[in-house]
C-alpha atoms as a PDB file:
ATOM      1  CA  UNK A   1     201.242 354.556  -5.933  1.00  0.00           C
ATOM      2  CA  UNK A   2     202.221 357.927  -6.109  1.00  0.00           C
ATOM      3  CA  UNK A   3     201.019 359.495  -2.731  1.00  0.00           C
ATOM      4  CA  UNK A   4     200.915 363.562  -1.986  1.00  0.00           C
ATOM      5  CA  UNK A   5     202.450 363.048   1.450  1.00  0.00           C
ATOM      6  CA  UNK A   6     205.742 361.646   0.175  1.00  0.00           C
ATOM      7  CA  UNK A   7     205.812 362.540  -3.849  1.00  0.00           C
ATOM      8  CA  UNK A   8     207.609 365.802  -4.387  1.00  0.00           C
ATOM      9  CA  UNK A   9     207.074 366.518  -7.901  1.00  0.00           C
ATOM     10  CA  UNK A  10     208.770 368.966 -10.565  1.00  0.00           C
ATOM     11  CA  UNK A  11     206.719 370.050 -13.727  1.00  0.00           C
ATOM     12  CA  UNK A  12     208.375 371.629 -16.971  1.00  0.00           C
ATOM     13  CA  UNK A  13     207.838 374.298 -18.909  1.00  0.00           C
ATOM     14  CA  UNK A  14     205.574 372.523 -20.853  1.00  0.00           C
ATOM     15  CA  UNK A  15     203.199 371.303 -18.251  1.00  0.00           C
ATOM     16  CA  UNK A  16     201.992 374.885 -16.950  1.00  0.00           C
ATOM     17  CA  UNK A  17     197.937 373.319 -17.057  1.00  0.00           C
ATOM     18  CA  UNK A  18     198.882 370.872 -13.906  1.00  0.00           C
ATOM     19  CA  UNK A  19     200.770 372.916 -11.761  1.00  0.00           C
ATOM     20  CA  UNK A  20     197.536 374.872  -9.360  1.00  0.00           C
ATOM     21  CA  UNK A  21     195.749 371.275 -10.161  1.00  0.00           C
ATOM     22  CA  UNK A  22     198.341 369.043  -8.354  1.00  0.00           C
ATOM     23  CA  UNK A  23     198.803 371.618  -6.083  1.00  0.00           C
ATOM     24  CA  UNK A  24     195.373 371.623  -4.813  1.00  0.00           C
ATOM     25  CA  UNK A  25     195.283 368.083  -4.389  1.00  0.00           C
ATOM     26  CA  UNK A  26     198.236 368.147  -2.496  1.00  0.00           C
ATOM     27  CA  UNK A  27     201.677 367.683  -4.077  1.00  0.00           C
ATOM     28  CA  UNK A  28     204.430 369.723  -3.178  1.00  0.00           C
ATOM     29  CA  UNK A  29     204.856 370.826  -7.034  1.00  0.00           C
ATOM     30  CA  UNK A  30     207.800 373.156  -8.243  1.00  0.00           C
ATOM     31  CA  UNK A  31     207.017 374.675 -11.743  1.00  0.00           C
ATOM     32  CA  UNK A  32     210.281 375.695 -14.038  1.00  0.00           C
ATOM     33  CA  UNK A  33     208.316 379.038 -14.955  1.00  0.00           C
ATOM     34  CA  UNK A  34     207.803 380.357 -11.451  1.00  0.00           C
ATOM     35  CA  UNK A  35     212.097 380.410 -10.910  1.00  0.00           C
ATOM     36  CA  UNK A  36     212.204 381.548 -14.810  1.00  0.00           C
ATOM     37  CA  UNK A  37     213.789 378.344 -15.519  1.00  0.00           C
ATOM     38  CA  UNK A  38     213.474 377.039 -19.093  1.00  0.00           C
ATOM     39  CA  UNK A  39     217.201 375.549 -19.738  1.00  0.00           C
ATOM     40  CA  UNK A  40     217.264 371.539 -19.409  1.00  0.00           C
ATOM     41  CA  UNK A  41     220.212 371.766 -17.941  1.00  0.00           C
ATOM     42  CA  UNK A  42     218.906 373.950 -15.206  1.00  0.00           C
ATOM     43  CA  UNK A  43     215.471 371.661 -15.001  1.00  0.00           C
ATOM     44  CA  UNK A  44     217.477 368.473 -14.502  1.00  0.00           C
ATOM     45  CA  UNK A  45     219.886 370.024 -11.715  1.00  0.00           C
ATOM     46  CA  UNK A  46     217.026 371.188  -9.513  1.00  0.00           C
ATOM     47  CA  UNK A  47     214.934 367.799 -10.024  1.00  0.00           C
ATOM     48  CA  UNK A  48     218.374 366.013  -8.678  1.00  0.00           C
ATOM     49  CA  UNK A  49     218.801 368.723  -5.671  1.00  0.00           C
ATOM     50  CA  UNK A  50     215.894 368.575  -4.329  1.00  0.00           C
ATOM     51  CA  UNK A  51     215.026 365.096  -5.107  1.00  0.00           C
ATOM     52  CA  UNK A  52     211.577 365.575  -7.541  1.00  0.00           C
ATOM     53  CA  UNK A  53     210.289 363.269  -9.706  1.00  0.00           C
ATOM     54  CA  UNK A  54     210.369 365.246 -12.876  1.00  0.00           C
ATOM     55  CA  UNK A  55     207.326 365.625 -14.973  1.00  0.00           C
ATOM     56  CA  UNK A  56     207.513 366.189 -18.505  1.00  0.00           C
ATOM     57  CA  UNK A  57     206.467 366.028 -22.534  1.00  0.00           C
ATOM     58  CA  UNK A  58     209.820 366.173 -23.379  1.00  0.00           C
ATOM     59  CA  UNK A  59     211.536 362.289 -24.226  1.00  0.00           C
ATOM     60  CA  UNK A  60     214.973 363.464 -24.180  1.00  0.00           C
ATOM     61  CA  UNK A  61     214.762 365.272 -20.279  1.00  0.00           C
ATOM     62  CA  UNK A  62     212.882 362.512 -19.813  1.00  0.00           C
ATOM     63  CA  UNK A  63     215.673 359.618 -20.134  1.00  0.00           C
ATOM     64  CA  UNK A  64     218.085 362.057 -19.287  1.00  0.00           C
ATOM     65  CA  UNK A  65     216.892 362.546 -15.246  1.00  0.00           C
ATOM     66  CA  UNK A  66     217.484 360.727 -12.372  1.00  0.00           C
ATOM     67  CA  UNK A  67     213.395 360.202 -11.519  1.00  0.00           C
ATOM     68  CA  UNK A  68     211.094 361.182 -14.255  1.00  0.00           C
ATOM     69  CA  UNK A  69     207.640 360.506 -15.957  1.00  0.00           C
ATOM     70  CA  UNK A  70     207.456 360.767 -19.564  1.00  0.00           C
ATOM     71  CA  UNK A  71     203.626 362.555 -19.736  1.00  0.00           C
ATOM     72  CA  UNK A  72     202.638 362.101 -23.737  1.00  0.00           C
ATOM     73  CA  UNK A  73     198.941 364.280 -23.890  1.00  0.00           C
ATOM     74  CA  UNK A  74     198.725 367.615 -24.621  1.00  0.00           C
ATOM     75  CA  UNK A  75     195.607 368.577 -22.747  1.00  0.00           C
ATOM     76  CA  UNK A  76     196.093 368.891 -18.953  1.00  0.00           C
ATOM     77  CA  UNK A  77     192.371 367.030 -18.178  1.00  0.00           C
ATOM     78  CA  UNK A  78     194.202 363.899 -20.548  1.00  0.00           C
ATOM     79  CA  UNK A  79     197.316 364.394 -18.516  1.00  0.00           C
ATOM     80  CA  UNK A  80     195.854 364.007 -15.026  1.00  0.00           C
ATOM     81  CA  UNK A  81     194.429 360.699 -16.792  1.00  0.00           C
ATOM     82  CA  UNK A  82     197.949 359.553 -17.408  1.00  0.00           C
ATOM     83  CA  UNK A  83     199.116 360.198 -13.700  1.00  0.00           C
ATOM     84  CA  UNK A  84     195.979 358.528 -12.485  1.00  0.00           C
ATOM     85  CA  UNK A  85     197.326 355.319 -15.185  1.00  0.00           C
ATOM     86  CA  UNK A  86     200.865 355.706 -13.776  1.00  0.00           C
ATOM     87  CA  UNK A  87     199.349 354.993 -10.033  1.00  0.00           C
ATOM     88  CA  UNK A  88     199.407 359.020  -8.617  1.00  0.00           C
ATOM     89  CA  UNK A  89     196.521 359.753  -5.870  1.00  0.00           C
ATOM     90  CA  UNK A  90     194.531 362.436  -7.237  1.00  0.00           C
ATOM     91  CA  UNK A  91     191.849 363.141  -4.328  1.00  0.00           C
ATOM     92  CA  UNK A  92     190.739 366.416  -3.219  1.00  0.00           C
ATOM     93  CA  UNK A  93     190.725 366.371   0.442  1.00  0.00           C
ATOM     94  CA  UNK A  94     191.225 369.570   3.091  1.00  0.00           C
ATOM     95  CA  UNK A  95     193.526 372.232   1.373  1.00  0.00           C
ATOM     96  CA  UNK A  96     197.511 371.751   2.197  1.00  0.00           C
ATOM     97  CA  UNK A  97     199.505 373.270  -0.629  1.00  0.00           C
ATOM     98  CA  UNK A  98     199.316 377.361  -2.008  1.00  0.00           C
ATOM     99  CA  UNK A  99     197.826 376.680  -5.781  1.00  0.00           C
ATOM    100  CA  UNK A 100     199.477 379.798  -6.073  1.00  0.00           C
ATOM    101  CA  UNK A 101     203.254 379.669  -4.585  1.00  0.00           C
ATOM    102  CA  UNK A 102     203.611 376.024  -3.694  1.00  0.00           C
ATOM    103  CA  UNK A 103     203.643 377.181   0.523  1.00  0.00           C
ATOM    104  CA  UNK A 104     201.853 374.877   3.115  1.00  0.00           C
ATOM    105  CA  UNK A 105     198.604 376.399   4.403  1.00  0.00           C
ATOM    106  CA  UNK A 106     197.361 376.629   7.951  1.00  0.00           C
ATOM    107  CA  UNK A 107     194.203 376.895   8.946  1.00  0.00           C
ATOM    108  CA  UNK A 108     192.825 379.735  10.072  1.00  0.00           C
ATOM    109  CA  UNK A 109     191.071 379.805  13.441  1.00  0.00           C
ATOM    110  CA  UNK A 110     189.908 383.419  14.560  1.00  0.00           C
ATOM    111  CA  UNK A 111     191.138 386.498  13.373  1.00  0.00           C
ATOM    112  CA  UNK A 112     190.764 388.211   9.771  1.00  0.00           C
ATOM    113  CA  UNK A 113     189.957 386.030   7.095  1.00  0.00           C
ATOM    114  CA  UNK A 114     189.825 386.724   3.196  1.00  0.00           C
ATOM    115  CA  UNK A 115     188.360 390.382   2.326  1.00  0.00           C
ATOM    116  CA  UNK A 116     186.315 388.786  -0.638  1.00  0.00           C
ATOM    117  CA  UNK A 117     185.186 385.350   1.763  1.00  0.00           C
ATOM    118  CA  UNK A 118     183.733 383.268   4.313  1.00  0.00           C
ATOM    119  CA  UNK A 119     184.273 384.433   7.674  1.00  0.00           C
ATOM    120  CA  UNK A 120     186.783 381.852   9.375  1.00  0.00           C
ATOM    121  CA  UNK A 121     184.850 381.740  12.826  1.00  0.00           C
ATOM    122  CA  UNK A 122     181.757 380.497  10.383  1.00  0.00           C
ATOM    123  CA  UNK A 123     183.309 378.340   7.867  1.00  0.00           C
ATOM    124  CA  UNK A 124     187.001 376.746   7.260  1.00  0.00           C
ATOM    125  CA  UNK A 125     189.293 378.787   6.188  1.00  0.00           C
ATOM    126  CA  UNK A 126     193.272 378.187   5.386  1.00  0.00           C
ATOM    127  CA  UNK A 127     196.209 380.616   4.493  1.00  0.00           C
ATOM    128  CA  UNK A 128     199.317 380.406   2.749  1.00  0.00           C
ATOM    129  CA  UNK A 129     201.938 380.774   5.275  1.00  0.00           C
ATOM    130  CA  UNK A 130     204.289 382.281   2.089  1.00  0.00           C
ATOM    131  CA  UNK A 131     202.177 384.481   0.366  1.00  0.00           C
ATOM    132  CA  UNK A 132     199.277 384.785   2.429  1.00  0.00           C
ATOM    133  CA  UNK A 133     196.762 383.577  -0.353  1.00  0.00           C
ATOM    134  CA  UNK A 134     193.229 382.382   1.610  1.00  0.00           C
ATOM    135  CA  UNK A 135     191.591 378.882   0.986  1.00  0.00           C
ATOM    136  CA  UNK A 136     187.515 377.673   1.499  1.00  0.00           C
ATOM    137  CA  UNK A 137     186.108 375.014  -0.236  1.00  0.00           C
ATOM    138  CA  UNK A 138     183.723 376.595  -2.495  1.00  0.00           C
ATOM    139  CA  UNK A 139     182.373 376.738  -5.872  1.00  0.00           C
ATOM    140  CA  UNK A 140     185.755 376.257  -7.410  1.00  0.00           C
ATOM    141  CA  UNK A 141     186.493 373.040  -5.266  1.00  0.00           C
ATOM    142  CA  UNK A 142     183.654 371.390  -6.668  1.00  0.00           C
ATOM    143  CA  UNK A 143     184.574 372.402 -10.486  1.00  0.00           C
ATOM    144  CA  UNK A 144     187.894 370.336  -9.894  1.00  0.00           C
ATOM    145  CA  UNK A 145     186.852 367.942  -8.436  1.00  0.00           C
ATOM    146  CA  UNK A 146     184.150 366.955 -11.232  1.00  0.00           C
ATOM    147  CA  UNK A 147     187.616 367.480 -13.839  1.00  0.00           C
ATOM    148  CA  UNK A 148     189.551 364.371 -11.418  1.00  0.00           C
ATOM    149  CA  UNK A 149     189.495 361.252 -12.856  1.00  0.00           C
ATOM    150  CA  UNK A 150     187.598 358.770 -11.375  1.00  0.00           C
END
C-alpha cells in the first residue's frame, strides 16, 4: 500500500489532471511542468535523485526508471481508479501538502488569515510555508472528495 507519509511521487508531463489531486490528499508530488521539464532524460534523472516513484502514460519511461507505475487511462477521475487498484491511499484527511507548489502547510493559529476566507481564530485554517497559499476545508473539499474512489 502506497501510503502519503512515506510515498514521494513524480508525475509526467502527461499526468497534469493528478498533480493538485494527490497533492491534497497528501503526497509529496513533483510535476515535470512546474521545473519546465519535458525531456525523459531529465524526468528519469530527477525520479532517481530524489528517490520518486515515477508516474506515467508513457511504456517506454516506464521500463526505463528505477521505481515507476505504468498509469494506462486518459481521464484523471479513471486514473485515481488505477492508483486506488495499484494499492495507493487516497483519503482526504487535514490539509498537509500546497495543491499549488508542493510546500508543507502549517496551521494557522491567530494572526491574519486568507483575505477572501474564514477567519483562523473561528475556523481551521493552514498556509503554505513556500508560497503562502491559505487552506479551509470548504466547498471545494467536499467536491473531491465525492471524485475519490471508494
Amino acid at each position: 500500500m502506497a501510503r502519503p507519509a512515506d510515498t514521494r511521487l513524480l508525475l509526467d508531463v502527461m499526468l497534469g489532471g493528478l498533480v493538485s489531486i494527490l497533492r491534497m490528499v497528501g503526497y509529496d508530488t513533483a510535476y515535470a511542468l512546474d521545473r519546465d521539464i519535458e525531456a525523459d532524460e531529465a524526468i528519469l534523472a530527477w525520479a532517481e535523485q530524489e528517490g520518486r516513484l515515477l508516474l506515467t502514460r508513457d511504456v517506454d519511461v516506464a521500463e526505463r526508471a528505477g521505481d515507476s507505475l505504468l498509469l494506462k487511462e486518459l481521464d484523471p477521475q479513471d486514473q485515481l481508479a488505477e492508483l486506488a487498484d495499484a494499492g495507493f491511499e487516497l483519503e482526504l484527511t487535514e490539509p498537509t501538502r500546497c495543491s499549488r507548489c508542493n510546500g508543507p502547510l502549517a496551521r494557522v493559529e491567530s494572526g491574519p488569515g486568507p483575505e477572501a476566507g474564514p477567519d483562523p481564530t473561528d475556523e481551521r485554517v493552514w498556509q503554505c510555508r513556500d508560497c503562502g497559499q491559505f487552506y479551509w476545508i470548504g466547498s471545494h473539499w467536499e467536491h473531491l472528495r465525492a471524485q475519490l474512489p471508494d
